[in-house]
Protein backbone atom coordinates (compact mmCIF):
# COMPACT_ATOMS: atom_id res chain seq x y z
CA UNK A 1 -31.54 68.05 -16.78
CA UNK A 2 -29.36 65.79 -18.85
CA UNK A 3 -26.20 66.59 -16.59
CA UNK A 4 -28.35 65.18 -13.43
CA UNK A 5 -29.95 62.29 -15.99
CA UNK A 6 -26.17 61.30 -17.01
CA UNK A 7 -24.80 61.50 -13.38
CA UNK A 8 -27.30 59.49 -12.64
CA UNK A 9 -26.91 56.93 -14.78
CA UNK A 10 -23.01 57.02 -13.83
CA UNK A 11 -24.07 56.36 -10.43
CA UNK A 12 -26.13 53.46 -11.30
CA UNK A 13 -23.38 52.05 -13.51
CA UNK A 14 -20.38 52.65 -10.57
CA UNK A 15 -23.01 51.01 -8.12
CA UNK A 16 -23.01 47.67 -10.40
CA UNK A 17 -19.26 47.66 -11.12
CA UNK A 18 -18.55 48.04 -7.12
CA UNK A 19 -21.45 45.44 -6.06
CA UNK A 20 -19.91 43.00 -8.64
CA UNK A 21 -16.21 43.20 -7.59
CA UNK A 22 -17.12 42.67 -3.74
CA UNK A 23 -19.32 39.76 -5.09
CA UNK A 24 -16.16 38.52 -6.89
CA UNK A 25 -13.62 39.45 -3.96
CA UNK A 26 -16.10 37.62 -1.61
CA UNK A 27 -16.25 34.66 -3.66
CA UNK A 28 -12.65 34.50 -4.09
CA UNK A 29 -11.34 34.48 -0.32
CA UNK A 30 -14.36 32.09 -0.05
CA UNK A 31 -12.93 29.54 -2.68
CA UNK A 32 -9.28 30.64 -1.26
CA UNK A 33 -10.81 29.49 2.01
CA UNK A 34 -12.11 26.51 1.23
CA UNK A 35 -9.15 25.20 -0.90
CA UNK A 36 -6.87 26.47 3.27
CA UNK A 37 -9.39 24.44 5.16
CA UNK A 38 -9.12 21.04 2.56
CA UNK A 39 -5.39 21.28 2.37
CA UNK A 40 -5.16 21.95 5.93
CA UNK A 41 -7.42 18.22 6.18
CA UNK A 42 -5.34 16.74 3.90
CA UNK A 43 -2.12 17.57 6.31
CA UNK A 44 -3.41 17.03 8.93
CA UNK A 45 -4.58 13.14 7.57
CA UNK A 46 -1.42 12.44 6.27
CA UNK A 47 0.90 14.13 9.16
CA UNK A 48 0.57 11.94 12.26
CA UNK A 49 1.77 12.78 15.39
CA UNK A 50 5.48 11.63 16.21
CA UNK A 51 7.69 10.50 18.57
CA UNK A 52 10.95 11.99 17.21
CA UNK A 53 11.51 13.87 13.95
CA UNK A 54 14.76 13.89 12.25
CA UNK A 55 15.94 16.25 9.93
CA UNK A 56 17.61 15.73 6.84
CA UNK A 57 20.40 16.94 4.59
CA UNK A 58 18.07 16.77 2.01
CA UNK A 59 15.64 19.27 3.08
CA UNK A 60 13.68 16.54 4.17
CA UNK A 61 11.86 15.83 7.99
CA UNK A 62 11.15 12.38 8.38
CA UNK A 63 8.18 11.73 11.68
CA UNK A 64 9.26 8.74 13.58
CA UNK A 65 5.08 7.79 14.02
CA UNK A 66 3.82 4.71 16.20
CA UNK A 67 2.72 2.16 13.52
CA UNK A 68 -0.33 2.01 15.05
CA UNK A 69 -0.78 5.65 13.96
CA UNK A 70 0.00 5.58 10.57
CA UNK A 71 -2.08 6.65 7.75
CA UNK A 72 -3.21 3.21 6.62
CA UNK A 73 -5.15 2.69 9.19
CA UNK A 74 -7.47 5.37 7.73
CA UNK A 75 -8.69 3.37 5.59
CA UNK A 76 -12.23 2.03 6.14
CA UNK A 77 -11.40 -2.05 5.71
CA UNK A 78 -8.51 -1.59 8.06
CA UNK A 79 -10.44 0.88 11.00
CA UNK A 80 -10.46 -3.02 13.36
CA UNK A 81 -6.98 -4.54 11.65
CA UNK A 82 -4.23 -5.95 13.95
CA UNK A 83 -1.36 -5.09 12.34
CA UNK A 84 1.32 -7.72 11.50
CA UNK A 85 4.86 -7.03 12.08
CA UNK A 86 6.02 -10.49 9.89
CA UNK A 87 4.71 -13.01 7.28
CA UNK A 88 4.33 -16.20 8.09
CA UNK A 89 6.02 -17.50 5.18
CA UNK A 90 8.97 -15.96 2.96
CA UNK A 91 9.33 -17.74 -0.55
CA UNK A 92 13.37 -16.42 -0.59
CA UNK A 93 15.90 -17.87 1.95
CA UNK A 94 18.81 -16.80 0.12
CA UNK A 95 21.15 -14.14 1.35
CA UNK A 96 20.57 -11.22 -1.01
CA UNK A 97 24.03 -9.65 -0.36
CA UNK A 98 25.74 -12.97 -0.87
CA UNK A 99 24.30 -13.38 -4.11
CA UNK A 100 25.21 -9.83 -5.50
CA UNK A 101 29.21 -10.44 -4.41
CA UNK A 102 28.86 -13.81 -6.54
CA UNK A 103 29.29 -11.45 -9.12
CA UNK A 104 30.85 -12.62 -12.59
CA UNK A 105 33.82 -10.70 -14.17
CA UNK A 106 32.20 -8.50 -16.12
CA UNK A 107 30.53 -7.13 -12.85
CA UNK A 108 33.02 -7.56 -10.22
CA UNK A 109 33.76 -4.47 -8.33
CA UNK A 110 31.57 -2.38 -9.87
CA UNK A 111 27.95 -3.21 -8.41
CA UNK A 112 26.62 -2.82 -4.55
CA UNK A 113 23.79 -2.88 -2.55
CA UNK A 114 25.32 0.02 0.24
CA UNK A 115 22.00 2.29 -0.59
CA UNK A 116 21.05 4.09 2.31
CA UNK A 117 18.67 7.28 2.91
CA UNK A 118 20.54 10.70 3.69
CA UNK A 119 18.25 11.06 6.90
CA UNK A 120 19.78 8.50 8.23
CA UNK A 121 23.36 10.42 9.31
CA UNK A 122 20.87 12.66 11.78
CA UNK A 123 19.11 9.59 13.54
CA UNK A 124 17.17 6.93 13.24
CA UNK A 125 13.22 6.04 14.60
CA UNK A 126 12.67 3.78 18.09
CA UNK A 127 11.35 0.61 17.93
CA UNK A 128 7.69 0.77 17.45
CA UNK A 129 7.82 3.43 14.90
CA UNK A 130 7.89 4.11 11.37
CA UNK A 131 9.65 6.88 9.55
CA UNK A 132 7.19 9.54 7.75
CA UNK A 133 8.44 11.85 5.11
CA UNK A 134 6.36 15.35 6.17
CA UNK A 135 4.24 16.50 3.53
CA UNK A 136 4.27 19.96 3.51
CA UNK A 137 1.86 22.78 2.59
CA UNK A 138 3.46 23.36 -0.59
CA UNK A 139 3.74 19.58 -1.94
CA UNK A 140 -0.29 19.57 -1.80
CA UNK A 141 -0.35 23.25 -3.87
CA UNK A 142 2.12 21.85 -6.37
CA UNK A 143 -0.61 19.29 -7.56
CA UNK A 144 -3.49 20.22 -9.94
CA UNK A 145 -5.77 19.98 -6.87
CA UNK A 146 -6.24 18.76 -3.31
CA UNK A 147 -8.26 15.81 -4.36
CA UNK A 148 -5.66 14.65 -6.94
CA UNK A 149 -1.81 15.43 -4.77
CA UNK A 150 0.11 11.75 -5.18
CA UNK A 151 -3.22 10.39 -7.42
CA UNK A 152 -2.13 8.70 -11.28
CA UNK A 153 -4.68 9.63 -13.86
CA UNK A 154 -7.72 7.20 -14.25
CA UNK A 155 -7.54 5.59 -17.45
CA UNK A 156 -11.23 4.77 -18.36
CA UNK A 157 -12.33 2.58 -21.23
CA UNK A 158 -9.43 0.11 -21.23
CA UNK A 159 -9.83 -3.59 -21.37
CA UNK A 160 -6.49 -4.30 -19.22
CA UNK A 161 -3.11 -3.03 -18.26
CA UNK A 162 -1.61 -3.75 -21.64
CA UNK A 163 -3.78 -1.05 -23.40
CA UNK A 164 -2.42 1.53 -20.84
CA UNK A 165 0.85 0.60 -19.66
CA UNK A 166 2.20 -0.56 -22.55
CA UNK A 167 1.21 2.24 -24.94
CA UNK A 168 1.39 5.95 -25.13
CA UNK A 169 -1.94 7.54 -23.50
CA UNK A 170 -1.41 10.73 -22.03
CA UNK A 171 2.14 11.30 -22.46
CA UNK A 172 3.17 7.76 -20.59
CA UNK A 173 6.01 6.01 -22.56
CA UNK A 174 7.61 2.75 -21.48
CA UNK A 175 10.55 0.05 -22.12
CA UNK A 176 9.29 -2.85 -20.03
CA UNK A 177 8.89 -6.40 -19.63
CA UNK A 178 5.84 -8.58 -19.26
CA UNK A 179 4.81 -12.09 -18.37
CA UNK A 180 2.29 -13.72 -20.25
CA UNK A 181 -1.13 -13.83 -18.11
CA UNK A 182 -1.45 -16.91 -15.45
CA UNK A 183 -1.47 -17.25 -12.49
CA UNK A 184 1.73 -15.76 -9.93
CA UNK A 185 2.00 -15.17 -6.41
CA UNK A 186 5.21 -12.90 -6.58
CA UNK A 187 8.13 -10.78 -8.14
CA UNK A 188 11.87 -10.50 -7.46
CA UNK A 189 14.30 -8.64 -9.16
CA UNK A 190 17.33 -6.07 -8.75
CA UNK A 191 16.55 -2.52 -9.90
CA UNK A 192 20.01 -0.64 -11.33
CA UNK A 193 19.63 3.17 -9.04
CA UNK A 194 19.86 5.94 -11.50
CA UNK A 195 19.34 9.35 -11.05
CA UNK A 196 18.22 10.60 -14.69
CA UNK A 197 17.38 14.12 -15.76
CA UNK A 198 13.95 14.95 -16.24
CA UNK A 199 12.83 18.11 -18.52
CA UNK A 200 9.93 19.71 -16.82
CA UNK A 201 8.46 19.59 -13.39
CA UNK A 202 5.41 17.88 -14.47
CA UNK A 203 6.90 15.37 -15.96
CA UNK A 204 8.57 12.08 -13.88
CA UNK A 205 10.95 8.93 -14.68
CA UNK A 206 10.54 5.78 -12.68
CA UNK A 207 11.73 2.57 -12.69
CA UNK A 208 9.79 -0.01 -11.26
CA UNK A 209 7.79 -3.92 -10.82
CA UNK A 210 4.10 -3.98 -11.41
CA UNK A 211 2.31 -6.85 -9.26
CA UNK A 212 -1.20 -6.80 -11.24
CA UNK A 213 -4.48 -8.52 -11.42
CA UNK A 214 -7.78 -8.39 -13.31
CA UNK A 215 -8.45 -5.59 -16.55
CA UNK A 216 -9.71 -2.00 -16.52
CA UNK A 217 -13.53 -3.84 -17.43
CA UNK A 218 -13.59 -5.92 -13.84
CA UNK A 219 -11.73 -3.46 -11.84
CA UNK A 220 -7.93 -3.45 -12.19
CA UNK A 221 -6.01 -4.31 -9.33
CA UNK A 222 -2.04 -3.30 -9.24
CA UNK A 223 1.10 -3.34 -6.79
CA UNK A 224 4.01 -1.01 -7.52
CA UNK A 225 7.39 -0.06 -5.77
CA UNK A 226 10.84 1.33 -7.35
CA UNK A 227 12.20 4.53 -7.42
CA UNK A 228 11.41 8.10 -9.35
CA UNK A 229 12.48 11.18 -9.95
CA UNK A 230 9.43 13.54 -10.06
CA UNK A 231 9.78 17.49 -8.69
CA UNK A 232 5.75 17.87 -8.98
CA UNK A 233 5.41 15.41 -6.04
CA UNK A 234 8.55 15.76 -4.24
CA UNK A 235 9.56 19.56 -5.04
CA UNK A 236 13.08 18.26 -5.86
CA UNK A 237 15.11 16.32 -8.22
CA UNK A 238 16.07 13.60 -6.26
CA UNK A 239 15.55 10.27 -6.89
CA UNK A 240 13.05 8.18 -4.68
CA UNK A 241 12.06 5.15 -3.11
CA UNK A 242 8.21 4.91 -3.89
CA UNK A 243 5.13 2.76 -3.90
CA UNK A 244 1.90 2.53 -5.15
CA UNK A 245 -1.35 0.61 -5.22
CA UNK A 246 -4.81 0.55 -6.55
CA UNK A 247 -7.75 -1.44 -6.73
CA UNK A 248 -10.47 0.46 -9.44
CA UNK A 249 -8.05 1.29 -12.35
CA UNK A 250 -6.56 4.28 -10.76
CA UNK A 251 -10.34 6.07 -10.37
CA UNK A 252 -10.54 6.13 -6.72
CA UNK A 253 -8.37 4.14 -4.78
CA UNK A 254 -4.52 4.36 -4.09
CA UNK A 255 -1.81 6.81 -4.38
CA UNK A 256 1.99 7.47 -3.89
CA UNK A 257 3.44 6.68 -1.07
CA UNK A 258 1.51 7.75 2.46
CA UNK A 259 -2.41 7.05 1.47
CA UNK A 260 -4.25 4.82 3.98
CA UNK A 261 -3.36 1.39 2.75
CA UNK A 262 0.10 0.05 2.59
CA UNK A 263 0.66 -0.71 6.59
CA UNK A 264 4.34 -0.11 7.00
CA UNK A 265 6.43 -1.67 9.41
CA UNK A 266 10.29 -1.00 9.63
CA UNK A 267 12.02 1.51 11.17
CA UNK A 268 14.66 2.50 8.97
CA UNK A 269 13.61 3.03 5.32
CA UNK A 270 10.84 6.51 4.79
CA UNK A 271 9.05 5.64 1.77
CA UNK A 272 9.33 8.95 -0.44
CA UNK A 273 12.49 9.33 0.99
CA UNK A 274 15.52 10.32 -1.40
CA UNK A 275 18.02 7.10 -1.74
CA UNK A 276 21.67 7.74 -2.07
CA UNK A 277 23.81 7.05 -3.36
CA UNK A 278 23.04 6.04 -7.21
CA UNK A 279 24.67 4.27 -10.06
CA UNK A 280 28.05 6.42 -11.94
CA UNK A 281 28.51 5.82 -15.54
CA UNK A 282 31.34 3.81 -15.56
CA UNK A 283 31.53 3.50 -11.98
CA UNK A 284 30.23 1.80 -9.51
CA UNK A 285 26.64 0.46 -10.42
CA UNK A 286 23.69 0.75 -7.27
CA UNK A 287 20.86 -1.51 -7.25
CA UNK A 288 17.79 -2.02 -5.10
CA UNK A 289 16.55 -5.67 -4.68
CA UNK A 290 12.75 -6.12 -4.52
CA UNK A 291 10.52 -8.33 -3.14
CA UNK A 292 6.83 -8.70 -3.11
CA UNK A 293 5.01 -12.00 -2.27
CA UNK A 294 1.77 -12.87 -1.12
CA UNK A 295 1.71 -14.58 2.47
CA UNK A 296 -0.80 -17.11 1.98
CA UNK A 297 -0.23 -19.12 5.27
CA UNK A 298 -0.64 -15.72 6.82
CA UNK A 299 -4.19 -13.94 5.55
CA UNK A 300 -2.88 -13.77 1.77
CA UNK A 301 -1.67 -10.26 2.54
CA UNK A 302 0.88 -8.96 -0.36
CA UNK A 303 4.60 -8.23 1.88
CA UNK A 304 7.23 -6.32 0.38
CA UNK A 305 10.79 -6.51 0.89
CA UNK A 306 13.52 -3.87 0.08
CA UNK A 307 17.67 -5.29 0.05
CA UNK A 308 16.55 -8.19 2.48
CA UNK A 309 14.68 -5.90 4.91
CA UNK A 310 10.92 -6.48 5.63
CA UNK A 311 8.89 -2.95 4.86
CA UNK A 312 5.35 -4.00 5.33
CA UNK A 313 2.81 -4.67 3.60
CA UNK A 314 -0.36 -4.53 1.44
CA UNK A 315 -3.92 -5.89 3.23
CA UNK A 316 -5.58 -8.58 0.91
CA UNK A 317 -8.64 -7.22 2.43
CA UNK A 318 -7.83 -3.54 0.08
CA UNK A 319 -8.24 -5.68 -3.15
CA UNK A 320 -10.14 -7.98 -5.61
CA UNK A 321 -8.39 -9.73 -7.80
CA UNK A 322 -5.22 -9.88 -6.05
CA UNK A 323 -6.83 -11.09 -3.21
CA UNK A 324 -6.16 -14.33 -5.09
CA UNK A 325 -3.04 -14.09 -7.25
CA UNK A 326 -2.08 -11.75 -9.49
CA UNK A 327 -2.28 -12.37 -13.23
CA UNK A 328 0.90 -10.38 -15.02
CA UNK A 329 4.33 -9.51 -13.71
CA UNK A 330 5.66 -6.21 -15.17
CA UNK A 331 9.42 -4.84 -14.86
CA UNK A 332 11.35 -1.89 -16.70
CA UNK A 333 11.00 2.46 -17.08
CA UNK A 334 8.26 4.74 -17.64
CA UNK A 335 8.16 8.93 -18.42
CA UNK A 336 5.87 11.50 -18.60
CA UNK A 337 6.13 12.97 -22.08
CA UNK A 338 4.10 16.33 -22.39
CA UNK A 339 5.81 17.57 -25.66
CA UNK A 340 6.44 20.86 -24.57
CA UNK A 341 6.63 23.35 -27.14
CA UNK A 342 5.69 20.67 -29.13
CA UNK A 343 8.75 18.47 -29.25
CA UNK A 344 9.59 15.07 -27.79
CA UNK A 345 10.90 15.62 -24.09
CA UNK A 346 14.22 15.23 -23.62
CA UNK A 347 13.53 13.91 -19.85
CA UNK A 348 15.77 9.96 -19.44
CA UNK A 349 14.37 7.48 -18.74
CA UNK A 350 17.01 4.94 -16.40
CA UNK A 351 20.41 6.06 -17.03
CA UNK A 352 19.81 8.33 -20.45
CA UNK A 353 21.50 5.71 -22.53
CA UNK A 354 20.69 3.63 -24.78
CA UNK A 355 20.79 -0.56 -23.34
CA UNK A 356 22.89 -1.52 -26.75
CA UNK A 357 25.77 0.68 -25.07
CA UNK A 358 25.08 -2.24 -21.89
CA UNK A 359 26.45 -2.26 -18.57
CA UNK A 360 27.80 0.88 -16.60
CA UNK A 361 26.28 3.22 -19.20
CA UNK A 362 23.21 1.72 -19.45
CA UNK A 363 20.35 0.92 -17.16
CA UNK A 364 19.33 -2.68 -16.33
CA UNK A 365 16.59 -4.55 -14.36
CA UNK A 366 18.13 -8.59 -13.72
CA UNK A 367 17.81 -11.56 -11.61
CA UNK A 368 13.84 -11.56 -12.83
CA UNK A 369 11.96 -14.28 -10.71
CA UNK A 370 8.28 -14.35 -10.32
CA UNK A 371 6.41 -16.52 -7.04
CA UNK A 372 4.53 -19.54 -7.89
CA UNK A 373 1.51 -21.01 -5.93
CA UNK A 374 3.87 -22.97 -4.32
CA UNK A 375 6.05 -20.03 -3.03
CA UNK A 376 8.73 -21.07 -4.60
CA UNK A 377 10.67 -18.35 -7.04
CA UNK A 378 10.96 -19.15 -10.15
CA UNK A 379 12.90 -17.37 -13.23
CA UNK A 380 10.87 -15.27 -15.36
CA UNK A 381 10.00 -15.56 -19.19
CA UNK A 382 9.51 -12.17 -20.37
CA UNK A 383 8.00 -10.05 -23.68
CA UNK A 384 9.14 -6.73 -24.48
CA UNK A 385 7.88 -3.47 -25.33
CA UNK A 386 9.60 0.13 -25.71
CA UNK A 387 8.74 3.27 -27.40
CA UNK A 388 10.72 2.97 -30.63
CA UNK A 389 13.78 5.28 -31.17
CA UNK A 390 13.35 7.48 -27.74
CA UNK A 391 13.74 4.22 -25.57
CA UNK A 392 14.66 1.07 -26.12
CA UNK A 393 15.06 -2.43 -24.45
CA UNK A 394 17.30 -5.32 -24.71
CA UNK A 395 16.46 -8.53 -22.70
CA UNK A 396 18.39 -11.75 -22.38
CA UNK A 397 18.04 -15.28 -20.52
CA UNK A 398 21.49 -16.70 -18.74
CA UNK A 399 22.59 -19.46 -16.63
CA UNK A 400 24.67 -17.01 -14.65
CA UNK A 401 23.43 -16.35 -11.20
CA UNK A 402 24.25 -12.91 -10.80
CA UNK A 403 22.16 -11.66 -14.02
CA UNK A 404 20.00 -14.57 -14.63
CA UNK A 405 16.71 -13.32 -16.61
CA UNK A 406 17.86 -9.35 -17.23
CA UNK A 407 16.97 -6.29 -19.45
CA UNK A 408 18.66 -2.97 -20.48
CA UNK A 409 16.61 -0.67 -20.80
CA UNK A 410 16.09 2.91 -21.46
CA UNK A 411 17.20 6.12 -23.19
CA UNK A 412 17.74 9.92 -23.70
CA UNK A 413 14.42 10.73 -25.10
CA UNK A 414 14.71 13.55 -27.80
CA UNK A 415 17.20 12.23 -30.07
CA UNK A 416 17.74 13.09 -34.17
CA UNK A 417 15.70 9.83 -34.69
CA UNK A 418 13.19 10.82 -31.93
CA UNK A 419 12.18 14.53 -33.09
């Protein structure tokens, strides 16, 4: 009797176990599923279509879409947009490549504007199209979720951009330069190319211009676009022509790159696309000149500008604040700093060295200009911040017009005065 009571009870016990693991198993290929069918959405959303596709050295495949298929027209404001393939006004008539050979003799022969993108030796996209890096399954998976793949982290309970982008929260360090608040309508500047080593995967190093308006409190509106080195997003090491935009503080609108948005409209740069080649230390220096202005004769829409080619640009209709003007110019480097095993990251930020060792060995941001309401450009007076002994910045004012208003900037990281 206790033999049939005990096998009984086994039974009982072996019926639970099994019920519970095909609950589990079931549950499991259902949340396996579901996370298939939402990346599966999101490639499909951002993939469009193409025309052509071109293959590159890189590993890349760039989609040569119709602009009038391109992701930004997901967004809701932009569903009835007619797209605009020029501004109506342009507050820079100078030559960009004329200026950079007026070069003084301290930077004679050693800087140039020859970037190019490696897809580029396998083809190029027709007229009426727009090259599109292909996101692939494995980008999305890299990311801590579907919902958050090319999203920045919402900062809430800040008053403005100051308390986040000029501060270490969550790991973000910077060296960069600031206007005071007023009113501007534009940036210029040239951006030395770098290609510096970053520790982990999860971590990034960017150099960049920050177009912003408003605070965290009324809903902080930004502009971004330089370059970055970030494997998490790209799955490589490779340094990177990005943007970015948002309109909430980072909560809910914008992301790298291809969200619906930014309505491109050349042919020949892929934004996300690797840019090549980059600055040598004591070699030749590369440098991408940036321009973003807002076209106020034609809607008020915010155009960008890479090495005197037209990209596209940013609807006014996708903002608040900047639907106006923007109210502080930003230039310089930031890092992600997750202090693995508990010590400083050694990931550089710009070239790895430090600006007092100045130029060829150390990173630089010059020819600083913000727009006026008048479009005109005008140079830039700048404040400084850095993270003390793992980066470091250097700005100064000149009458020279190669350098004009310029910074160096930057640093190794972990360094015996940065533990």
């Amino acid at each position: 009797m206790a033999e049939v009571k005990l096998s009984f009870g086994f039974v009982v016990v072996l019926y639970v176990f099994m019920a519970a693991r095909l609950c589990y198993t079931d549950n499991s290929r259902s949340s396996g599923s579901h996370e298939n069918v939402e990346v599966q959405k999101l490639l499909n959303s951002l993939n469009k279509p193409a025309v052509k596709s071109i293959k590159s050295s890189d590993g890349d495949i760039m989609d040569c879409v119709r602009i009038s298929d391109q992701p930004a027209f997901d967004h809701p404001l932009l569903k009835n947009h007619t797209i605009k393939m020029r501004p109506v006004y342009h507050p820079n008539p100078v030559d960009d490549n004329k200026v950079s050979s007026m070069v003084n003799a301290t930077a004679d022969r050693h800087s140039s504007s020859s970037i190019t993108q490696l897809w580029h030796s396998n083809g190029k996209c027709p007229k009426g199209t727009i090259p599109i890096r292909r996101t692939k399954k494995e980008d999305i998976l890299r990311a801590s979720s579907v919902d958050s793949y090319g999203k920045k982290k919402s900062f809430i309970g800040k008053s403005s951009l100051v308390d986040v982008e000029l501060g270490v929260t969550d790991g973000h360090e910077y060296a960069v330069a600031s206007t005071k608040t007023g009113q501007f309508y534009g940036s210029k500047s040239a951006l030395n190319l770098w290609n510096p080593k970053v520790q982990e995967s999860n971590e990034f190093s960017l150099t960049q211009t920050w177009v912003v308006g408003g605070t965290y409190d009324t809903g902080l509106n930004t502009i971004e676009a330089g370059w970055q080195v970030y494997q998490r997003l790209y799955g490589d090491t490779k340094t990177r022509l990005f943007i970015y935009w948002t309109s909430d503080g980072y909560q809910k609108t914008g992301c790298y790159n291809l969200c619906s948005g930014f309505i491109q409209t050349n042919n020949k740069y892929a934004i996300g696309g690797s840019l090549s080649p980059t600055s040598e230390t004591d070699g030749t220096q590369q440098e991408l000149t940036i321009l973003i202005w807002k076209d106020n004769a034609g809607g008020g829409d915010w155009w960008m500008q890479l090495n005197g080619e037209t990209i596209g640009y940013w609807p006014s209709s996708l903002f608040t604040h900047l639907r106006k003007s923007a109210s502080m110019i930003q230039w310089g480097g930031e890092i992600i700093n997750t202090r693995s095993q508990g010590r400083h990251t050694t990931t550089q930020m710009g070239s790895g060295q430090f600006p007092k060792l100045w130029y060829r060995k150390a990173s630089y941001i010059r020819k600083i200009e913000t727009v006026d309401q008048s479009n005109a450009l005008r140079t830039a007076e700048v404040s400084t911040y850095h993270e003390q002994n793992c980066y470091d910045i250097l700005t100064r004012n000149t009458t020279d017009n190669f350098w004009g208003t310029h910074f160096f900037y930057g640093g190794p990281g972990r360094n015996p005065n940065c533990p």
